[in-house]
C-alpha atoms as a PDB file:
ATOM      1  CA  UNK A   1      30.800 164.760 110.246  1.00  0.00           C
ATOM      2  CA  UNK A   2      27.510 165.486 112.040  1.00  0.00           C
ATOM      3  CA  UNK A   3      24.310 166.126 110.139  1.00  0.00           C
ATOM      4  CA  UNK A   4      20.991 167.317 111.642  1.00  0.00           C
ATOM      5  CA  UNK A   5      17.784 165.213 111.469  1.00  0.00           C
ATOM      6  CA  UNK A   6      16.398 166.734 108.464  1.00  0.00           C
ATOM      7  CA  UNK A   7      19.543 166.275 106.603  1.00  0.00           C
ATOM      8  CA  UNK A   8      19.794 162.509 107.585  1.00  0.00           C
ATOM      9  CA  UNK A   9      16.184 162.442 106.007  1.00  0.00           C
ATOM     10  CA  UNK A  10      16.722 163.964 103.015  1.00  0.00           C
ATOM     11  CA  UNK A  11      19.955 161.489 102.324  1.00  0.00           C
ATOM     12  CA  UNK A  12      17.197 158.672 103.319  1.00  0.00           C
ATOM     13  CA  UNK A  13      15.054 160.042 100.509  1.00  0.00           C
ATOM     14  CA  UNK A  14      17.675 160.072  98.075  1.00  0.00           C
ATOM     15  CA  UNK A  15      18.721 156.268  98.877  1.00  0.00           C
ATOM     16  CA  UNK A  16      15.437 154.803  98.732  1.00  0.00           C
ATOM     17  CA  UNK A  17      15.638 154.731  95.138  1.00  0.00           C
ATOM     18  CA  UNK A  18      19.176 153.393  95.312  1.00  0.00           C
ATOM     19  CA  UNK A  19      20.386 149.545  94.250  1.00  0.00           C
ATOM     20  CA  UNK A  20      22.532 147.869  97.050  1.00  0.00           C
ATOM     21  CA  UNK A  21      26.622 148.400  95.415  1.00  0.00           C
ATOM     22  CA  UNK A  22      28.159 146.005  98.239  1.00  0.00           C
ATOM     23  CA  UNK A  23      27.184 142.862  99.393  1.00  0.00           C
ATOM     24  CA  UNK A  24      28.587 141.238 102.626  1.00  0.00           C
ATOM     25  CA  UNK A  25      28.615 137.792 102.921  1.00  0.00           C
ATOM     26  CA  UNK A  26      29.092 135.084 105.444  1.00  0.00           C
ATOM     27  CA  UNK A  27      32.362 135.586 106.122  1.00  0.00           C
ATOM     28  CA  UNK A  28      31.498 139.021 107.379  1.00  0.00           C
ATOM     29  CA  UNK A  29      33.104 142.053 107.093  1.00  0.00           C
ATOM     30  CA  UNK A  30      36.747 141.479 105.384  1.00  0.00           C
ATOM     31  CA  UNK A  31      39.485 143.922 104.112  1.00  0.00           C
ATOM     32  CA  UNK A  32      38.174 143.675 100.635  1.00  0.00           C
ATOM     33  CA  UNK A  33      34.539 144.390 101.847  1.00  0.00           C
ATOM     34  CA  UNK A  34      36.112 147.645 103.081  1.00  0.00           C
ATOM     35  CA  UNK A  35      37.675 148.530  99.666  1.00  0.00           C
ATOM     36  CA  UNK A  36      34.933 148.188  98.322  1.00  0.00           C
ATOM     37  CA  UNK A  37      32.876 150.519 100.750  1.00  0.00           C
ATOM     38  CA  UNK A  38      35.516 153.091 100.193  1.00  0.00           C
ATOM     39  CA  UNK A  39      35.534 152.987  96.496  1.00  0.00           C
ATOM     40  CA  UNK A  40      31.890 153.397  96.074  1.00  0.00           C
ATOM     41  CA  UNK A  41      31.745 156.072  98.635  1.00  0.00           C
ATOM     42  CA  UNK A  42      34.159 157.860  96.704  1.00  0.00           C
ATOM     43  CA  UNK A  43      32.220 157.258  94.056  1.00  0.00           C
ATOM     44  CA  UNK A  44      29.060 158.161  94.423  1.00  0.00           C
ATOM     45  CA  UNK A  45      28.975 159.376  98.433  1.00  0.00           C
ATOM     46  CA  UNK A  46      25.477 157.916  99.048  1.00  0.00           C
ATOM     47  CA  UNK A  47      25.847 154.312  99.179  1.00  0.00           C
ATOM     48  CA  UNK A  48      23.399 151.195  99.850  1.00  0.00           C
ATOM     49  CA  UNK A  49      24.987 147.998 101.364  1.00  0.00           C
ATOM     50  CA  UNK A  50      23.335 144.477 101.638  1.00  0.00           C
ATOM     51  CA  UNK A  51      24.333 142.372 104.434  1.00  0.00           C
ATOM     52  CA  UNK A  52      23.503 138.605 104.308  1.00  0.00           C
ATOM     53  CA  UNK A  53      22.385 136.717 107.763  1.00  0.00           C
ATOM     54  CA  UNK A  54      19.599 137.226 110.299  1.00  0.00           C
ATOM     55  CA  UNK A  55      21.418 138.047 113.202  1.00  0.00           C
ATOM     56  CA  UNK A  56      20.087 141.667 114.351  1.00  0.00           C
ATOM     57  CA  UNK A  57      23.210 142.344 116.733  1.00  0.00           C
ATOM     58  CA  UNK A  58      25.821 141.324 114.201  1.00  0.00           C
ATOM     59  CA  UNK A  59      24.289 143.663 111.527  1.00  0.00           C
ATOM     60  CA  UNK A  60      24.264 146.477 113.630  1.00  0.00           C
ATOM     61  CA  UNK A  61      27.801 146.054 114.778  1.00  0.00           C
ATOM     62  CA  UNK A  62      28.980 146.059 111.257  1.00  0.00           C
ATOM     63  CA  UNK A  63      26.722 149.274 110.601  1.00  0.00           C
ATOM     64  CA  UNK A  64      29.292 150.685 113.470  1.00  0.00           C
ATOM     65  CA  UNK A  65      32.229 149.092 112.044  1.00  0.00           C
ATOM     66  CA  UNK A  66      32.022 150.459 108.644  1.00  0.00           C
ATOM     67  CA  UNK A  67      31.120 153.751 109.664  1.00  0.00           C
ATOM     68  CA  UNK A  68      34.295 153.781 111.633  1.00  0.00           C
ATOM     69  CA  UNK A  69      36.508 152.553 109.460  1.00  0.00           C
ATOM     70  CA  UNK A  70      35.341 154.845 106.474  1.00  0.00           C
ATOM     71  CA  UNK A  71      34.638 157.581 108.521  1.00  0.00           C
ATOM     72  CA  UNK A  72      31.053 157.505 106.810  1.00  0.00           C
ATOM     73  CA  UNK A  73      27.947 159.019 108.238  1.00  0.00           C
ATOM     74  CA  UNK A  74      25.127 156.314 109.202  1.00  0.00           C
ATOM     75  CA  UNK A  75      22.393 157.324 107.476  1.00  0.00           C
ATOM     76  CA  UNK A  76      19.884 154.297 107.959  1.00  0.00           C
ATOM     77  CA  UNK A  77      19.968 151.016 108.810  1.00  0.00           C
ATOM     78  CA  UNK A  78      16.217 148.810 108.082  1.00  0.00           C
ATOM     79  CA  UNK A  79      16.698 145.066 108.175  1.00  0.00           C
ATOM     80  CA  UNK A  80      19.761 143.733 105.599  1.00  0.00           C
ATOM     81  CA  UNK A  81      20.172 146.951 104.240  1.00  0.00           C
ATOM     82  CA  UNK A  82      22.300 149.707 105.267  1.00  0.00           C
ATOM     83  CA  UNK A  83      22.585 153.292 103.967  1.00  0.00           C
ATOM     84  CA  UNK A  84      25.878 155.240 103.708  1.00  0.00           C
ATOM     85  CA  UNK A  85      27.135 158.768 103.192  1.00  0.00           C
ATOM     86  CA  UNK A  86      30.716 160.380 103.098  1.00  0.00           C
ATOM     87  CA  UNK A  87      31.255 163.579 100.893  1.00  0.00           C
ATOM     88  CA  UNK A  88      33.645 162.402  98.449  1.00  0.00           C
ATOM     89  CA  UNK A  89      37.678 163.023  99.119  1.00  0.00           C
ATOM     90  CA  UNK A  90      38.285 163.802  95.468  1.00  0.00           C
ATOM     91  CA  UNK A  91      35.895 165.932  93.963  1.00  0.00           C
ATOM     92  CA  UNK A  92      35.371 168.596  96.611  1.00  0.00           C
ATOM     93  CA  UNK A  93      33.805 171.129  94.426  1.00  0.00           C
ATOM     94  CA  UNK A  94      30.990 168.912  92.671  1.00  0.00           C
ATOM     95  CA  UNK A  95      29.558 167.125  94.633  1.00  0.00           C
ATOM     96  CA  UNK A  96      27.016 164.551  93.363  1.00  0.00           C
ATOM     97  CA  UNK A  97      24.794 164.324  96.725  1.00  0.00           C
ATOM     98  CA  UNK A  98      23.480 168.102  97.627  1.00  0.00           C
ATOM     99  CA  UNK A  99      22.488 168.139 101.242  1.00  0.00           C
ATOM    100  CA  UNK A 100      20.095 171.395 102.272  1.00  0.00           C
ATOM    101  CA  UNK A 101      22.267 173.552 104.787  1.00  0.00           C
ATOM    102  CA  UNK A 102      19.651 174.447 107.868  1.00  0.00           C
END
């Protein structure tokens, strides 16, 4: 899924007010860190994820990671936190996260 700039800015809007729902620890990025991306994002398809550590590079590679694996859209990415969207795969027709069509 592609969305233009001004879409990407309206989901960081939304998020700003958002509580991180997944926190990844030392040990990374596990199977059950997954899960528990996908359930949320199913959830509530704008997601906020905590990652622990202060290494720059590895945070960004699991930014990448997870948006590959979930087939999430990277919506921002500002020092431990990271900022998620994926419409979700079972409620098509009401949506909770309304992006503006341009």
């Amino acid at each position: 899924m592609q969305l233009k700039t001004k879409q990407i800015a309206h989901l960081r809007g939304l998020a700003h007010n958002l509580n991180p729902v997944v926190m990844i620890g030392n040990q990374g990025l596990t199977e059950n860190v997954i899960k528990e991306i996908e359930l949320n994002l199913n959830a509530h398809e704008l997601i906020k994820v905590q990652v622990a550590g202060d290494d720059r590079d590895a945070r960004k590679a699991i930014y990448a990671e997870i948006c590959d694996k979930t087939n999430a859209v990277a919506v921002h990415h500002i020092g431990k936190q990271l900022v998620f969207y994926r419409p979700s795969e079972t409620i098509k027709e009401s949506a909770k996260v309304v992006i503006p069509k341009l």
